[in-house]
PDB file of N, CA and C in Angstrom:
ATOM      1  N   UNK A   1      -4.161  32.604 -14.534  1.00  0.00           N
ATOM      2  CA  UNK A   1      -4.969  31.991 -13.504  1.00  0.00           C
ATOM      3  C   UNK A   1      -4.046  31.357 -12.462  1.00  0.00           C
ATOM      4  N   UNK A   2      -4.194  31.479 -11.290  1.00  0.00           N
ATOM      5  CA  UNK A   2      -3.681  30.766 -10.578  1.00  0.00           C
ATOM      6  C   UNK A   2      -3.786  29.400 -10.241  1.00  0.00           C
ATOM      7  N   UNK A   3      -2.810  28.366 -10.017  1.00  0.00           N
ATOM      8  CA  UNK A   3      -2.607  27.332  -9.885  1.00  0.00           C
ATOM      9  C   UNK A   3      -3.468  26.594  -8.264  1.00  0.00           C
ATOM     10  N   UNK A   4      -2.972  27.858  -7.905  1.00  0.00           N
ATOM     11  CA  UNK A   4      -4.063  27.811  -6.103  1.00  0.00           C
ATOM     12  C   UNK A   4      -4.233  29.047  -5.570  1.00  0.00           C
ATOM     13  N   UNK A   5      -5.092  28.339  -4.306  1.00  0.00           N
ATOM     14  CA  UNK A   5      -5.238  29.868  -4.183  1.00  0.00           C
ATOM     15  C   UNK A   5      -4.482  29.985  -2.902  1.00  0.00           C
ATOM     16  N   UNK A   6      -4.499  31.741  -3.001  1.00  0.00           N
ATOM     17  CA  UNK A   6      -3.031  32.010  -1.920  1.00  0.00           C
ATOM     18  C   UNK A   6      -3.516  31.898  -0.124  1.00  0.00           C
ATOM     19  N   UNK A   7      -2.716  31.516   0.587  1.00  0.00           N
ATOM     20  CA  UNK A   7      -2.804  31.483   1.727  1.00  0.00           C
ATOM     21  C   UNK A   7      -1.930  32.304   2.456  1.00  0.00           C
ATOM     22  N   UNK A   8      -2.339  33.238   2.779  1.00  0.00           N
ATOM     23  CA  UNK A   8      -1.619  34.230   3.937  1.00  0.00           C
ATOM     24  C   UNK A   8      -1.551  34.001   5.205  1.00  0.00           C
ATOM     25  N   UNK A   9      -2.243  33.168   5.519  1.00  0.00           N
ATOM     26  CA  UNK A   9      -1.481  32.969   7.149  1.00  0.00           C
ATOM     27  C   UNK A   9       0.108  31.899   7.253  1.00  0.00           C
ATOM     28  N   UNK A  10      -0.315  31.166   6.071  1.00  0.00           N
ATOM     29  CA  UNK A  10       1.177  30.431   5.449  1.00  0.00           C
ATOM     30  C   UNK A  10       2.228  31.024   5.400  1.00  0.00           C
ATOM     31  N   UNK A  11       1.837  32.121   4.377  1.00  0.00           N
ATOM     32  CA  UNK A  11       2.859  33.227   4.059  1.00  0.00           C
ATOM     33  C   UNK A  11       3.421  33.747   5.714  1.00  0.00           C
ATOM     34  N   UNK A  12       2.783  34.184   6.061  1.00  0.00           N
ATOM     35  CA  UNK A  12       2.963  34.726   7.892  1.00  0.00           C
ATOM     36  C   UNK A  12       4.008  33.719   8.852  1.00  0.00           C
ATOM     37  N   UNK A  13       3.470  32.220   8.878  1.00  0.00           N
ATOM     38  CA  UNK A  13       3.990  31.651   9.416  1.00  0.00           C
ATOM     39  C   UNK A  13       5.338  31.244   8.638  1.00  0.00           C
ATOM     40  N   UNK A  14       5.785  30.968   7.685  1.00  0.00           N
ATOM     41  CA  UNK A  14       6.794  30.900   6.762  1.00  0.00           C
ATOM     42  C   UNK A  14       7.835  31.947   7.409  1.00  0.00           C
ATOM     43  N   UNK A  15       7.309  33.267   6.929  1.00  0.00           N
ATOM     44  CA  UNK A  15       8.048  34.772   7.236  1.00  0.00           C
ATOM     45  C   UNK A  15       8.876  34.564   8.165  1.00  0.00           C
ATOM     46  N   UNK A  16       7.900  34.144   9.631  1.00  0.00           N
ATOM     47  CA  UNK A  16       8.411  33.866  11.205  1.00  0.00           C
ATOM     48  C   UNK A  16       9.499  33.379  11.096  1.00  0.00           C
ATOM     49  N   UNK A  17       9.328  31.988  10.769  1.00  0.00           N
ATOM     50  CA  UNK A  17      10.133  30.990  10.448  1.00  0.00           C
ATOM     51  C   UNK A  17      11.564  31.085  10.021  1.00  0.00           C
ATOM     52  N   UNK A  18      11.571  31.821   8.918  1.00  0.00           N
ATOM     53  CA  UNK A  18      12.403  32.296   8.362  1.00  0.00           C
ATOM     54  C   UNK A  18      13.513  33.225   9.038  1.00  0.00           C
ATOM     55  N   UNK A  19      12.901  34.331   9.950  1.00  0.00           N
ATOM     56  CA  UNK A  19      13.297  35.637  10.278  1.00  0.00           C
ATOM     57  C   UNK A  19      14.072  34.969  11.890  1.00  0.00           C
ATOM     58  N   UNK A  20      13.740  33.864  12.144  1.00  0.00           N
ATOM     59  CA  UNK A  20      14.024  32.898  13.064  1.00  0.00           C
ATOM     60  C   UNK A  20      15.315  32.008  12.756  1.00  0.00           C
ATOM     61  N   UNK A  21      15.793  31.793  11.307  1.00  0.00           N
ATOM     62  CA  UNK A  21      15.957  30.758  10.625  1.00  0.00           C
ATOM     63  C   UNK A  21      17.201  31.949  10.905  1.00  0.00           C
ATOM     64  N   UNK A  22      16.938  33.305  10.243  1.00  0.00           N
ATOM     65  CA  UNK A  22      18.304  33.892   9.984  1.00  0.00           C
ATOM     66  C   UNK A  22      19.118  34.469  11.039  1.00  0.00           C
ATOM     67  N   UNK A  23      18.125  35.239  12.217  1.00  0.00           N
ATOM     68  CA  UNK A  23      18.994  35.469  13.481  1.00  0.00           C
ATOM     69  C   UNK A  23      19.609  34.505  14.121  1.00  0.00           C
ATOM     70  N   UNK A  24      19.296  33.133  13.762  1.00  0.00           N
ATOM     71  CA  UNK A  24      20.393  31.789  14.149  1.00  0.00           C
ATOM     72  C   UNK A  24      21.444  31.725  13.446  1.00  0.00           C
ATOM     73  N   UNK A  25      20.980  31.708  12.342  1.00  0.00           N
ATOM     74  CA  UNK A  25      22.518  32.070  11.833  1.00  0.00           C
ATOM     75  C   UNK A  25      23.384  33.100  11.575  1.00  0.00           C
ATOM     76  N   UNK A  26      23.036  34.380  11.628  1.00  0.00           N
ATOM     77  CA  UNK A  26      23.781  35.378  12.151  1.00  0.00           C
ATOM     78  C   UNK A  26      24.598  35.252  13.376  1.00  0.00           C
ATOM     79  N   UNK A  27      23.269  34.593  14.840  1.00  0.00           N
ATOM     80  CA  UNK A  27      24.364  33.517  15.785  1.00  0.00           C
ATOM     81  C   UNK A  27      25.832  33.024  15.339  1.00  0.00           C
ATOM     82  N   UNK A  28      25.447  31.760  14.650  1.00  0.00           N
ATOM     83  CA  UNK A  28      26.339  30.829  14.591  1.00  0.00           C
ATOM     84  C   UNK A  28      27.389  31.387  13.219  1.00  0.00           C
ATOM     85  N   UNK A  29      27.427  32.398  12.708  1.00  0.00           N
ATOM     86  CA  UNK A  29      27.882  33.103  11.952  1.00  0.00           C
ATOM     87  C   UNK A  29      28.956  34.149  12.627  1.00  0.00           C
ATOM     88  N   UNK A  30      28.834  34.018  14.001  1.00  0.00           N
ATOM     89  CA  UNK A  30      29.368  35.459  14.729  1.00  0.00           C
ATOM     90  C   UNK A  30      28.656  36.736  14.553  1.00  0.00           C
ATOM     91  N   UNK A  31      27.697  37.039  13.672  1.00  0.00           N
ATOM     92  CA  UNK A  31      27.896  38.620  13.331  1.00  0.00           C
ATOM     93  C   UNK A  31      27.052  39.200  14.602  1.00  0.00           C
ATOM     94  N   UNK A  32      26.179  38.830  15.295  1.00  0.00           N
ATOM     95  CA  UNK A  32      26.011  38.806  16.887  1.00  0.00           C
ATOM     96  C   UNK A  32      25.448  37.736  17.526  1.00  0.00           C
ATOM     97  N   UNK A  33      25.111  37.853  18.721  1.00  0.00           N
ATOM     98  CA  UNK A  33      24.298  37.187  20.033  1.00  0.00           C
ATOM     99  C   UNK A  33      23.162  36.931  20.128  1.00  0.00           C
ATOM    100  N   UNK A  34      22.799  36.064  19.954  1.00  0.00           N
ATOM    101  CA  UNK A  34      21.342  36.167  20.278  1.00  0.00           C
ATOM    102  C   UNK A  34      21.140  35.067  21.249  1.00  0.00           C
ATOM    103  N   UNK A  35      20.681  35.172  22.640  1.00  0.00           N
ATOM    104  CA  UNK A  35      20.117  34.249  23.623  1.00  0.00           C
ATOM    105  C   UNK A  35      19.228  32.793  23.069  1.00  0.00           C
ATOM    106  N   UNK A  36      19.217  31.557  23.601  1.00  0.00           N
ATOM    107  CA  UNK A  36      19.180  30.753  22.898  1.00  0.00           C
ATOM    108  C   UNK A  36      17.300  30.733  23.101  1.00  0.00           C
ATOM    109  N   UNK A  37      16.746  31.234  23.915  1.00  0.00           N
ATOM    110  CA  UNK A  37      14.770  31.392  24.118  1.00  0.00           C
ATOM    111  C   UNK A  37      14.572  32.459  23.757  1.00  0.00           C
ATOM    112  N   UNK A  38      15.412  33.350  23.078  1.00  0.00           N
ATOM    113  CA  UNK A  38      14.540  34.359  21.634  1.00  0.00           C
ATOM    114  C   UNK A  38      13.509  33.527  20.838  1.00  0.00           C
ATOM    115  N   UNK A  39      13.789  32.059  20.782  1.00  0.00           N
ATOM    116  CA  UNK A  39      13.331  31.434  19.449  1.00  0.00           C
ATOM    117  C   UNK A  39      11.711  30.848  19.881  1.00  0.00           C
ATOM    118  N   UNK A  40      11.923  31.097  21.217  1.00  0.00           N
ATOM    119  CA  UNK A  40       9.901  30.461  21.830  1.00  0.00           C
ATOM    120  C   UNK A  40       9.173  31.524  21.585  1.00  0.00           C
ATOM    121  N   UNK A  41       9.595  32.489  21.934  1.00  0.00           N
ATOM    122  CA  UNK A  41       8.493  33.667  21.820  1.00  0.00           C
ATOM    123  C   UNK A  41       8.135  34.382  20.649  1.00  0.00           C
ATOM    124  N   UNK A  42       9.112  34.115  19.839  1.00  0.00           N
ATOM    125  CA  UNK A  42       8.984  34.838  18.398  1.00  0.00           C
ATOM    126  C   UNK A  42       8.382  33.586  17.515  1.00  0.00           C
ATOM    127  N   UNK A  43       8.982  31.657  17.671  1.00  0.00           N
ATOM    128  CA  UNK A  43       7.966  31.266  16.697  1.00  0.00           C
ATOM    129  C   UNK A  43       6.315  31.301  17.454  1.00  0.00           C
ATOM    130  N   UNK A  44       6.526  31.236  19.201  1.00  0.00           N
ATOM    131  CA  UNK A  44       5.195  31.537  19.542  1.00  0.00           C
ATOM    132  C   UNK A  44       4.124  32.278  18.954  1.00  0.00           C
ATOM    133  N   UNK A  45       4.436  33.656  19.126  1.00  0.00           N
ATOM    134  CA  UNK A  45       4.256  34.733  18.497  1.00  0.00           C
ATOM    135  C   UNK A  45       3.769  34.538  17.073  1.00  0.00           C
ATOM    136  N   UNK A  46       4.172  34.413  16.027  1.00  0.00           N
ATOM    137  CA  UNK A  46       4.728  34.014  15.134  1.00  0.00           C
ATOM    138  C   UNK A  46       3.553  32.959  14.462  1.00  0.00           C
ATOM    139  N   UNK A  47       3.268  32.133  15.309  1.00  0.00           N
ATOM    140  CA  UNK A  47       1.706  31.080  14.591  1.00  0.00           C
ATOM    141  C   UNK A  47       1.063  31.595  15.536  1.00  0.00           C
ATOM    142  N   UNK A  48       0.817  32.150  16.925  1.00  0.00           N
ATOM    143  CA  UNK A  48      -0.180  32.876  16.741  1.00  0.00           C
ATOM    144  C   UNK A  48      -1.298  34.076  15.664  1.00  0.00           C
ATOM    145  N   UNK A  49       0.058  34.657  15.288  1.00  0.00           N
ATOM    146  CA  UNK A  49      -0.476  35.643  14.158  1.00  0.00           C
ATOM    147  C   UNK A  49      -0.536  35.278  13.084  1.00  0.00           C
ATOM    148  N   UNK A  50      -0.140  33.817  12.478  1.00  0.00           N
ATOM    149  CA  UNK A  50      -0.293  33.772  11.576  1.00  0.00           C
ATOM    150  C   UNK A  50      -1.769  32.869  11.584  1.00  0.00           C
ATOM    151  N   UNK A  51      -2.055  31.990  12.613  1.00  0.00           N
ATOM    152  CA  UNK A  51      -3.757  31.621  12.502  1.00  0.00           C
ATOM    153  C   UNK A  51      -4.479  32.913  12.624  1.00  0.00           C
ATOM    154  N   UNK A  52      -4.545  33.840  13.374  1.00  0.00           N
ATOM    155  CA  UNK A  52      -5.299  34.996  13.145  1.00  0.00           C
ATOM    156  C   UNK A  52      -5.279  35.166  12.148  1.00  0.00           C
ATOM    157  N   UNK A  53      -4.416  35.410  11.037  1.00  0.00           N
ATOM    158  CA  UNK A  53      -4.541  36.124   9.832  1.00  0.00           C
ATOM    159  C   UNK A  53      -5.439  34.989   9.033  1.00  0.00           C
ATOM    160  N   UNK A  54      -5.267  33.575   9.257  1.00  0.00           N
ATOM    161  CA  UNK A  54      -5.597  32.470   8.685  1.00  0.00           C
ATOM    162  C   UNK A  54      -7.573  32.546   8.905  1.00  0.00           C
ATOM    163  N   UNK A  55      -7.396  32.855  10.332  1.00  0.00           N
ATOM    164  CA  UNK A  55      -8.806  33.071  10.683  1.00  0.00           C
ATOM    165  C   UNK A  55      -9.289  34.333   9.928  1.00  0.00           C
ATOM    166  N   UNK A  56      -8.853  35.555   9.878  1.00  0.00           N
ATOM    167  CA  UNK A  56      -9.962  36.389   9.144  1.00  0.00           C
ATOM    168  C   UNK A  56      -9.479  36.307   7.552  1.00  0.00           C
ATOM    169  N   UNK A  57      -8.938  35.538   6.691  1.00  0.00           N
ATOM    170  CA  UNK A  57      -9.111  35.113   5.501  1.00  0.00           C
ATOM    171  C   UNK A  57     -10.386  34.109   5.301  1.00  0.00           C
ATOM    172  N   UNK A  58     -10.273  33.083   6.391  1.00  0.00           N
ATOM    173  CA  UNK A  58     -11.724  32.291   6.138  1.00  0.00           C
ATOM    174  C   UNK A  58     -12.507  33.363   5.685  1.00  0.00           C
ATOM    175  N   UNK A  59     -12.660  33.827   7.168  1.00  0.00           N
ATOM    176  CA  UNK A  59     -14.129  34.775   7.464  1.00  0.00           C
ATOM    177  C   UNK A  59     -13.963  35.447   6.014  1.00  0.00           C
ATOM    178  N   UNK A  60     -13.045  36.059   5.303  1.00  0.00           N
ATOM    179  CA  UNK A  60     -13.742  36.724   4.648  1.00  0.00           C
ATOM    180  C   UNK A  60     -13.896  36.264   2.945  1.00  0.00           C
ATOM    181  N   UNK A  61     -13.611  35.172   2.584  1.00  0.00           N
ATOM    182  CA  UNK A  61     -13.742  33.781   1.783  1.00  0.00           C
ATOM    183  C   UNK A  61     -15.250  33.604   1.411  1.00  0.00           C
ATOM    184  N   UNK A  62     -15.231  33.308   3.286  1.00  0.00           N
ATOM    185  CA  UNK A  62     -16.746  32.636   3.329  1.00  0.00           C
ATOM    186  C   UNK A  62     -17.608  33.901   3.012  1.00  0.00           C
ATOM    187  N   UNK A  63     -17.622  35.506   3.824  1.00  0.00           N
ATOM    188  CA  UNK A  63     -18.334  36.694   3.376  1.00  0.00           C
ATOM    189  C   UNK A  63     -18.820  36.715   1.812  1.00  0.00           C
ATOM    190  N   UNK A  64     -17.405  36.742   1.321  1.00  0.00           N
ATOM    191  CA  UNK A  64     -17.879  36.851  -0.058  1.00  0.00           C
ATOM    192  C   UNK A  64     -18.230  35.655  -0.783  1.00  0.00           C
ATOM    193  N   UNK A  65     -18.195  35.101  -0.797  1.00  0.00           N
ATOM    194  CA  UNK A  65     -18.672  33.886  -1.372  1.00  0.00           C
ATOM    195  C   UNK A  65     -20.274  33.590  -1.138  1.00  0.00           C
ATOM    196  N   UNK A  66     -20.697  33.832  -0.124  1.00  0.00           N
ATOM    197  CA  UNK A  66     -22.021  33.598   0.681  1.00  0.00           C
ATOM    198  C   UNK A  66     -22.637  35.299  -0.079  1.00  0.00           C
ATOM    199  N   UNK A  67     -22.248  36.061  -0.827  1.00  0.00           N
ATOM    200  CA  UNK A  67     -22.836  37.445  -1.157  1.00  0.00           C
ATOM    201  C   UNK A  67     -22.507  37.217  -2.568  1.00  0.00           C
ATOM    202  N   UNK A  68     -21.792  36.209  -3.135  1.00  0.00           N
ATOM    203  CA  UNK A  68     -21.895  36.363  -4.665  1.00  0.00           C
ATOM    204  C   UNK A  68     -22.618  34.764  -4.950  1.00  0.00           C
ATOM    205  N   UNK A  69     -22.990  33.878  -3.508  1.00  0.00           N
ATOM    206  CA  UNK A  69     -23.896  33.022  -4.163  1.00  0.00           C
ATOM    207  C   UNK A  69     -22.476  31.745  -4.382  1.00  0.00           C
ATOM    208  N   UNK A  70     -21.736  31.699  -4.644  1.00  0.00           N
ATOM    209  CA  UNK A  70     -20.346  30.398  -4.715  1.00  0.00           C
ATOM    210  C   UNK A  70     -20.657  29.801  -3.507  1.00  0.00           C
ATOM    211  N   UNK A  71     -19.637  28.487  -3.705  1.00  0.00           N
ATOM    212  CA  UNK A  71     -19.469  27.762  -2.963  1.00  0.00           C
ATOM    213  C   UNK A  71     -18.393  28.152  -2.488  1.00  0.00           C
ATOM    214  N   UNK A  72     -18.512  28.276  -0.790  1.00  0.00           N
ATOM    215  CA  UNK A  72     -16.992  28.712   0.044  1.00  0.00           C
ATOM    216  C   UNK A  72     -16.124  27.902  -0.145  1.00  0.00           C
ATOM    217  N   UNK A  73     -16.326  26.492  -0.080  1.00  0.00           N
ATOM    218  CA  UNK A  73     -15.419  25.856  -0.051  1.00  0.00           C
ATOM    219  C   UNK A  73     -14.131  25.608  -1.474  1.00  0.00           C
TER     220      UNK A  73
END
């Protein structure tokens, strides 16, 4: 059983984060370049898509839940 339940837009925004986390340090590592406003548009980017994903997990939470009769919340 799980301890909680999973959140994928978390997971999403984490990912970003991360993939953000490492082309900086590849930067500051030397192994290349990366311009220092790569980092607006990609974490931009980045929680945008991850509330979308956040948004159609509700929606579909609440779908099923509301068709097997549970409480969404």
């Amino acid at each position: 059983m799980l301890r909680h339940e999973f959140r994928p837009g978390k997971l999403v925004a984490g990912a970003v984060l991360v993939l953000v986390g490492v082309l900086y340090a590849g930067d500051a590592g030397d192994a290349w370049q990366i311009p220092w406003f790569v980092a607006i548009p990609l974490v931009a980017g980045g929680l945008c898509l991850a509330g979308a994903v956040a948004l159609l997990t509700g929606r579909v939470r609440r779908r099923r839940a509301s068709r097997s009769g549970a409480d969404p919340a």
